[in-house]
Protein backbone atom coordinates (compact mmCIF):
# COMPACT_ATOMS: atom_id res chain seq x y z
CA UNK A 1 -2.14 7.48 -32.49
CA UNK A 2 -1.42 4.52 -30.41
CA UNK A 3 -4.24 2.29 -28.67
CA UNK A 4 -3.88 1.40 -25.04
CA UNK A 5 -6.54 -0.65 -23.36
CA UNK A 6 -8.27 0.79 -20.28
CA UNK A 7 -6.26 -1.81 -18.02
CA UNK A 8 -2.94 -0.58 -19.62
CA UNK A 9 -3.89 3.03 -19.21
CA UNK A 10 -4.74 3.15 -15.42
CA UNK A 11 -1.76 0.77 -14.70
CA UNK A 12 0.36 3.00 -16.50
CA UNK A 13 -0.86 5.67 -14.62
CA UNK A 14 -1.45 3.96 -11.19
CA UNK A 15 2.49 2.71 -11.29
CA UNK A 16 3.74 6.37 -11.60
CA UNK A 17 1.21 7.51 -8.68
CA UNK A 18 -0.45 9.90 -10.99
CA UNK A 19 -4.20 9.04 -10.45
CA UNK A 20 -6.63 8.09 -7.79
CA UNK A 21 -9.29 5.16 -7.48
CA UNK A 22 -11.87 7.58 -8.44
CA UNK A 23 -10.38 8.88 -11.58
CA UNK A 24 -9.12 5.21 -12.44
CA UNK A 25 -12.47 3.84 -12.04
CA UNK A 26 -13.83 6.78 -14.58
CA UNK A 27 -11.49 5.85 -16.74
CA UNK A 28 -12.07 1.69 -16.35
CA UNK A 29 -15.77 2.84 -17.91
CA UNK A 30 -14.97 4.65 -20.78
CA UNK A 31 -13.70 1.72 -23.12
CA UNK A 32 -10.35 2.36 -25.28
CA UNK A 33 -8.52 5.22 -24.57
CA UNK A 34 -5.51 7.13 -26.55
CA UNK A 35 -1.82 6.14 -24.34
CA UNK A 36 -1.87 9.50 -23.02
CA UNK A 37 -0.41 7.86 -20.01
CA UNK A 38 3.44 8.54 -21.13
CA UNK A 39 2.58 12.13 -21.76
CA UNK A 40 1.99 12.50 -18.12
CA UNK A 41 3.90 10.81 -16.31
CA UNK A 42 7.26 12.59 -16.58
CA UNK A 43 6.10 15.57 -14.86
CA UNK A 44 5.31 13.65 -11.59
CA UNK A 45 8.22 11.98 -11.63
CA UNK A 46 10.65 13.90 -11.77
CA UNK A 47 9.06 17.14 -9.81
CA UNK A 48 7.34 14.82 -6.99
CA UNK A 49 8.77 11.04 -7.35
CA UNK A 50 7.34 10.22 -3.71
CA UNK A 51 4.01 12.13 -4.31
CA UNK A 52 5.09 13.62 -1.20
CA UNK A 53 2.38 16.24 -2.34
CA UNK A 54 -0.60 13.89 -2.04
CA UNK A 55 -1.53 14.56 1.74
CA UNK A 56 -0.01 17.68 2.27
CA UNK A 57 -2.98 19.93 3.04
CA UNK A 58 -4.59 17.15 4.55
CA UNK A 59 -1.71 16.49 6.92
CA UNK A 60 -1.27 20.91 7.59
CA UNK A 61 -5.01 20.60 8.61
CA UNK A 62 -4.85 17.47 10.83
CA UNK A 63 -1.37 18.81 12.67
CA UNK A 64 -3.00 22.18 12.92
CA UNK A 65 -6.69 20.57 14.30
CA UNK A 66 -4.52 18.79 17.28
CA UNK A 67 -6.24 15.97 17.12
CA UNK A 68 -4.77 13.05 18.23
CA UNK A 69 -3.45 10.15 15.84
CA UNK A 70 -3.52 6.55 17.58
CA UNK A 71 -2.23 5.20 14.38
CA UNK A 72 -1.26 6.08 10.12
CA UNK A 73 -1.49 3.38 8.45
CA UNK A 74 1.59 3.72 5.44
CA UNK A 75 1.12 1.79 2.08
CA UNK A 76 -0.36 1.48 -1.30
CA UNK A 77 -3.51 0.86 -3.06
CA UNK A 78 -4.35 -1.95 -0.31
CA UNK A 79 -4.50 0.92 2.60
CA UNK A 80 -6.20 3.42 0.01
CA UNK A 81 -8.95 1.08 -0.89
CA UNK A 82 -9.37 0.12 3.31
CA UNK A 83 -9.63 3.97 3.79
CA UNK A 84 -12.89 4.23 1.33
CA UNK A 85 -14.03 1.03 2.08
CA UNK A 86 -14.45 1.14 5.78
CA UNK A 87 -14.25 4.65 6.65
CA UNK A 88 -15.85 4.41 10.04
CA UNK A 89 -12.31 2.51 11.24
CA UNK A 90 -10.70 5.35 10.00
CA UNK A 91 -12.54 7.83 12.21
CA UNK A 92 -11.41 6.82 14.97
CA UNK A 93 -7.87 7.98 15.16
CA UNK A 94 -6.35 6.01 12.60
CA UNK A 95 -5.40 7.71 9.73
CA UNK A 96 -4.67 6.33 6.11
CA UNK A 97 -1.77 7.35 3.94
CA UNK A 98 -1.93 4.90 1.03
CA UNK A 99 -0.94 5.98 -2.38
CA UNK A 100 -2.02 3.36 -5.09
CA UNK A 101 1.16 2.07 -7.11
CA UNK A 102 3.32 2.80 -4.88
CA UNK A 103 6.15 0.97 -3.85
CA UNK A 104 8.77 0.55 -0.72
CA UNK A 105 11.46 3.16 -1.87
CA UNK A 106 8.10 5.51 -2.77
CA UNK A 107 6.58 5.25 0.99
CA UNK A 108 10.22 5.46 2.63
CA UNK A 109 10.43 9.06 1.45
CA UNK A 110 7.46 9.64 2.89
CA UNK A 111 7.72 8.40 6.21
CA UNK A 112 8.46 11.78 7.62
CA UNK A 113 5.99 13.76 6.17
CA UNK A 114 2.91 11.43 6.22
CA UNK A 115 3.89 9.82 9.59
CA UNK A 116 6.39 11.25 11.79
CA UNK A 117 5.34 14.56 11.56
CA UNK A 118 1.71 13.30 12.61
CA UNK A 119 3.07 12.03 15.80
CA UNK A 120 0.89 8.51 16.11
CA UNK A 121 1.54 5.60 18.36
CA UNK A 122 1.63 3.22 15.90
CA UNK A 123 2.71 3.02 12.35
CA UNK A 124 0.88 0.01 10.09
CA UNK A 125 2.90 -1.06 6.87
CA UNK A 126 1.40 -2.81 4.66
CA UNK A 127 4.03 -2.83 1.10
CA UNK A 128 6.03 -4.63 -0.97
CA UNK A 129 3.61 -5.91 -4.05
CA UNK A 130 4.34 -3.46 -6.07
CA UNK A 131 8.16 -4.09 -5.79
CA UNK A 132 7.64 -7.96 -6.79
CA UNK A 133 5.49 -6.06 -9.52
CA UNK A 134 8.29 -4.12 -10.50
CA UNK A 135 6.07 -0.68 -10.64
CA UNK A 136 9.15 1.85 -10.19
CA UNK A 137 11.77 -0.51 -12.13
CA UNK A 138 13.02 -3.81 -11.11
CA UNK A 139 13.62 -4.57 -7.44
CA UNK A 140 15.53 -7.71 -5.27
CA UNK A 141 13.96 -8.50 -2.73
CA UNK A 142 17.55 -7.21 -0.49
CA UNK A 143 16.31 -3.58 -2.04
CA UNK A 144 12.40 -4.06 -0.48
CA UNK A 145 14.08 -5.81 2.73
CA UNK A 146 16.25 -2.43 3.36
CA UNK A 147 13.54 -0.15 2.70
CA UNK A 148 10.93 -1.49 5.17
CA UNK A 149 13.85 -1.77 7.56
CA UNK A 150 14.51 1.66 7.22
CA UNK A 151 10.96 2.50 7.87
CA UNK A 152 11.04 0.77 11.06
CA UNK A 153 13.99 2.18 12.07
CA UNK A 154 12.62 5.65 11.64
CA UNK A 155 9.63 4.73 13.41
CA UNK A 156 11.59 3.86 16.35
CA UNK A 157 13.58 6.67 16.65
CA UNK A 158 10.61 8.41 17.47
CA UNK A 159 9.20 5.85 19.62
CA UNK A 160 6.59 4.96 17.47
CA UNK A 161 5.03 1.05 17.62
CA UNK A 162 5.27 -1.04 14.50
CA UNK A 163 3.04 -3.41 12.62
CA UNK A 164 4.15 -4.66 9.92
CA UNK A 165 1.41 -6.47 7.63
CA UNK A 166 1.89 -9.27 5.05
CA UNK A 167 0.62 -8.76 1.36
CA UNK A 168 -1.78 -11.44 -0.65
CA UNK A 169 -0.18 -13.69 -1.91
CA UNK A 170 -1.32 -13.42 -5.30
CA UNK A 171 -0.49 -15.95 -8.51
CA UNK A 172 -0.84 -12.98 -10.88
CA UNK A 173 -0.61 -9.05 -11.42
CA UNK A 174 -3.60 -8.07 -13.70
CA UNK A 175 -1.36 -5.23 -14.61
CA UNK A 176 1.63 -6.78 -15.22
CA UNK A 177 0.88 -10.28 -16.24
CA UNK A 178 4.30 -11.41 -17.68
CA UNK A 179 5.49 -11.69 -13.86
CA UNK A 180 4.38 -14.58 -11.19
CA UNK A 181 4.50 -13.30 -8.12
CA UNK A 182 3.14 -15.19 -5.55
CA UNK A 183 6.27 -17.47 -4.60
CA UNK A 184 7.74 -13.79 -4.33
CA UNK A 185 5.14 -12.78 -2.07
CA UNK A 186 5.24 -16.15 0.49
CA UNK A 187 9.02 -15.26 0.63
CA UNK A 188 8.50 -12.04 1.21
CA UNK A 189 5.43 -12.36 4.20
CA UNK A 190 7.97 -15.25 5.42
CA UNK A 191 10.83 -12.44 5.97
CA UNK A 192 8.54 -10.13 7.24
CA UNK A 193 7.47 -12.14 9.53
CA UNK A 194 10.79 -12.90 10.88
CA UNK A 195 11.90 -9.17 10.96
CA UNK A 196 9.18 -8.02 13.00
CA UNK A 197 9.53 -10.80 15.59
CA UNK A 198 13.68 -9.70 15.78
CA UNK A 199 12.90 -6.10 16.59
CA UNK A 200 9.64 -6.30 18.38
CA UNK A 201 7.16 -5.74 16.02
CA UNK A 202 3.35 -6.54 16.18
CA UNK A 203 2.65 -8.85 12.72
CA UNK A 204 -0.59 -8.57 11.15
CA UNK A 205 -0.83 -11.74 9.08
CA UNK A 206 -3.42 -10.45 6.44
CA UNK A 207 -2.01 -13.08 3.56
CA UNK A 208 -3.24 -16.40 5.64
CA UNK A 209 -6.33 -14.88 6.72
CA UNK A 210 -7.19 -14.12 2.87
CA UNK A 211 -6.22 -17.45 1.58
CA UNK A 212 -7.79 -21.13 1.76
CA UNK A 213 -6.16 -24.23 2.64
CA UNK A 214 -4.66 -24.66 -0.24
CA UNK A 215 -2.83 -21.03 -0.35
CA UNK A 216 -5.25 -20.07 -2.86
CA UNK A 217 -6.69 -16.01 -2.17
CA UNK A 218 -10.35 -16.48 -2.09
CA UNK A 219 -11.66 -14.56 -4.47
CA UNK A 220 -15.09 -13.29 -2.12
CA UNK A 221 -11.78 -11.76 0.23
CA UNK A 222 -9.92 -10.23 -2.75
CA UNK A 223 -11.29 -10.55 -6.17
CA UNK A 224 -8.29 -9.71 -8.08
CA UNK A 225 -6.30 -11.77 -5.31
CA UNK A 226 -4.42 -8.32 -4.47
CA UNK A 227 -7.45 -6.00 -3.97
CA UNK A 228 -9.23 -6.81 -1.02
CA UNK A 229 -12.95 -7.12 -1.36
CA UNK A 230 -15.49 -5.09 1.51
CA UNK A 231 -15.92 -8.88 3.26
CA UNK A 232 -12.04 -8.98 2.75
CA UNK A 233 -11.29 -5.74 4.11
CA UNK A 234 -13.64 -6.74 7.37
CA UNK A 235 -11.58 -9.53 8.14
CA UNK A 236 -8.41 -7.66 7.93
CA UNK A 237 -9.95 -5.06 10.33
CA UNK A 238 -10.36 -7.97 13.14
CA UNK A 239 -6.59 -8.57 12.63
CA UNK A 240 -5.48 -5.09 12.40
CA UNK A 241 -7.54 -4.65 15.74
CA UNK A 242 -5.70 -6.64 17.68
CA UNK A 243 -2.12 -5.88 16.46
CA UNK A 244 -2.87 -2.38 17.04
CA UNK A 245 -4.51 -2.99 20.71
CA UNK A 246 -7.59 -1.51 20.58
């Protein structure tokens, strides 16, 4: 039988949204593993591409509880991590919907179940890596530039507020390390930028507040330079803060 590394298993895995942190970081300690990855992934796929499944119950329960959303924060394994690692934000009527992997096309399907039908005041996207990372095929940057628009205009046909956040700007993809992303990634955060100035959007510039002067991410903020770290997370809460008004 084939040999995958650990790396190549849970990024296998991670890019077809079939496992969480948890189960990633049990597999991360258990040295080589068989490529079972492939066997598994075709299921998902093609019966729940979106993993519109992921928060289902969770989203019946908070819909049925009343309780009132102030914001859902939509994205990938950047919002999941910010979710475990500072849960006490998240308590306070923000609500995470990050699904590690994922990628623009993935979180625009989900829009409706994960946030509309929540009814928040704000929406917070934070995307786009994993299309420069290519984790659902290949991707122009046109294809990641329609999708968040598409989010946003959803959003504002139900009067929801927007913040749009920009992504580290990272020099390399630890799971996918044939591709260089981070001149990708300024002109991405440059676009998005733009876009949420043209329709009104708060911008939550995460990318320069996680970078030196030199455009470098600091690795104390985000030790891969796309993860953030619990030091980087508490800076992007300060930022989030404010773009969200509270």
């Amino acid at each position: 039988m084939r040999r995958f590394t650990r790396r190549a298993l849970i990024a296998g895995s991670l890019s077809a949204s079939l496992v969480s942190p948890s189960l990633a970081r049990s597999i991360e300690g258990c040295g080589e593993q068989p490529n079972t990855a492939p066997a598994l992934q075709p299921p998902l796929l093609l019966t729940d591409w979106a993993w519109l499944g992921r928060y289902r119950e969770e989203n019946a329960k908070l819909i049925a509880s009343g309780a009132k959303v102030n914001a859902v924060f939509l994205g990938d394994s950047i919002t999941e991590g910010w979710v475990q690692a500072d849960p006490d934000f998240f308590a306070k009527g923000n609500v995470g919907r990050g699904i590690s992997g994922q990628t623009t096309p993935q979180l625009l399907v989900r829009m409706h179940a994960d946030v509309i039908a929540l009814k928040p005041r704000v929406v917070h996207i934070l995307a786009g890596t994993n299309d420069i990372a290519q984790n659902t095929g290949p991707m122009r940057p046109e294809d990641t530039h329609n999708n968040i628009m598409a989010m946003c205009e959803i959003a504002r046909a139900h009067g929801l507020h927007i913040v749009l956040g920009s992504v580290p700007p990272a020099s390399k993809y630890w799971w996918r390390p044939e591709i260089r992303p981070k001149d990708a990634a300024l002109a991405l955060n440059a676009w998005i930028r733009d876009y949420a100035k043209k329709i009104g959007a708060a911008f939550a510039d995460y990318a320069t507040a996680l970078t030196d002067e030199n455009g470098r991410v600091k690795p104390s903020l985000a030790q891969d330079e796309v993860h953030p770290t619990p030091q980087g997370y508490a800076v992007m809460r300060r930022i989030a803060e404010k773009a969200l008004g509270i």
